[in-house]
Protein backbone atom coordinates (compact mmCIF):
# COMPACT_ATOMS: atom_id res chain seq x y z
CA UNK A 1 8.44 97.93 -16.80
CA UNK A 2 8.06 101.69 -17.68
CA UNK A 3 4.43 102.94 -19.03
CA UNK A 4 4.32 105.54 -21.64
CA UNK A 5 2.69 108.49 -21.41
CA UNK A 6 0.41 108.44 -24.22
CA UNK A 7 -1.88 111.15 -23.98
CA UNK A 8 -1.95 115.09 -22.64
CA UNK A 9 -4.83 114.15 -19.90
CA UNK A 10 -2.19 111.04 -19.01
CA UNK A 11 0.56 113.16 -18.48
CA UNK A 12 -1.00 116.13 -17.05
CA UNK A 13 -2.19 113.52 -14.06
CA UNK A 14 1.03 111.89 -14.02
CA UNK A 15 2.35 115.76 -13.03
CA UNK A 16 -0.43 116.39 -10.53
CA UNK A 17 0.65 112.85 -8.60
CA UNK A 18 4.74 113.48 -8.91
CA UNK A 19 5.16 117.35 -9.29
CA UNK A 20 4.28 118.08 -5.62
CA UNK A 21 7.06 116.19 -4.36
CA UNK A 22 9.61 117.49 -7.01
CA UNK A 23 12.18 120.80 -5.59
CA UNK A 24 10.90 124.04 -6.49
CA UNK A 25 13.87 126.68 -7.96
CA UNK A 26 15.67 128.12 -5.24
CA UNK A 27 15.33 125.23 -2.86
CA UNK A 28 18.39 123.13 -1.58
CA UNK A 29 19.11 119.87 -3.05
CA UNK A 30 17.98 116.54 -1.95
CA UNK A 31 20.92 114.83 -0.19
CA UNK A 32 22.31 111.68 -1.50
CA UNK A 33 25.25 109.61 -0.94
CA UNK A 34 27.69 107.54 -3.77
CA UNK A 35 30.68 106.02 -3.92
CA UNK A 36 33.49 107.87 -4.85
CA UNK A 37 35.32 107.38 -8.02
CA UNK A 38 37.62 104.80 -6.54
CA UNK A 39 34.49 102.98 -4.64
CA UNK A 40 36.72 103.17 -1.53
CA UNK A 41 33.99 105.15 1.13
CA UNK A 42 30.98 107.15 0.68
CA UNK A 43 30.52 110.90 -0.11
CA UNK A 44 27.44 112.97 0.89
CA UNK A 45 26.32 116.04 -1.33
CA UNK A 46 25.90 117.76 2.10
CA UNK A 47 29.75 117.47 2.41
CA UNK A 48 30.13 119.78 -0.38
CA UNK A 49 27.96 122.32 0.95
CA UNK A 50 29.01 125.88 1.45
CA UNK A 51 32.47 124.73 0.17
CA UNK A 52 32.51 124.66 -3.54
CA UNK A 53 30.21 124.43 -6.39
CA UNK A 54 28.84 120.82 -7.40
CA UNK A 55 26.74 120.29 -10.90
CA UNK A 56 24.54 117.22 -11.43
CA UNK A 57 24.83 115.84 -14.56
CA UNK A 58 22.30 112.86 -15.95
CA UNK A 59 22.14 111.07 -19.05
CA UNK A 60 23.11 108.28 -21.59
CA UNK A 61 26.96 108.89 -22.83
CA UNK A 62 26.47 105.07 -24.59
């Protein structure tokens, strides 16, 4: 289950454990791998690399 951060001092140590090991601006992205939209093989962000522009998007569309 997820805690809440309930307090400034709680999240300002929650930042000090997880910030370090978050990208800084400028740096490349993390590689990952999914399934393409027809779940037939694998694709690598690496692939798309120097070729062509790729934008992350998260969220809830529900």
């Amino acid at each position: 289950m997820l805690k809440t951060i309930r307090s400034r001092q709680e999240h300002r140590a929650w930042q000090q454990k997880y910030d370090k090991n978050a990208p800084k601006a400028g740096d490349l992205a993390p590689d990952f791998e999914l399934w393409d939209v027809h779940n037939e093989r694998t694709v690598k962000l690496s692939d798309f690399r120097g070729e062509k522009p790729v934008a992350l998007i998260f969220g809830s569309y529900t």
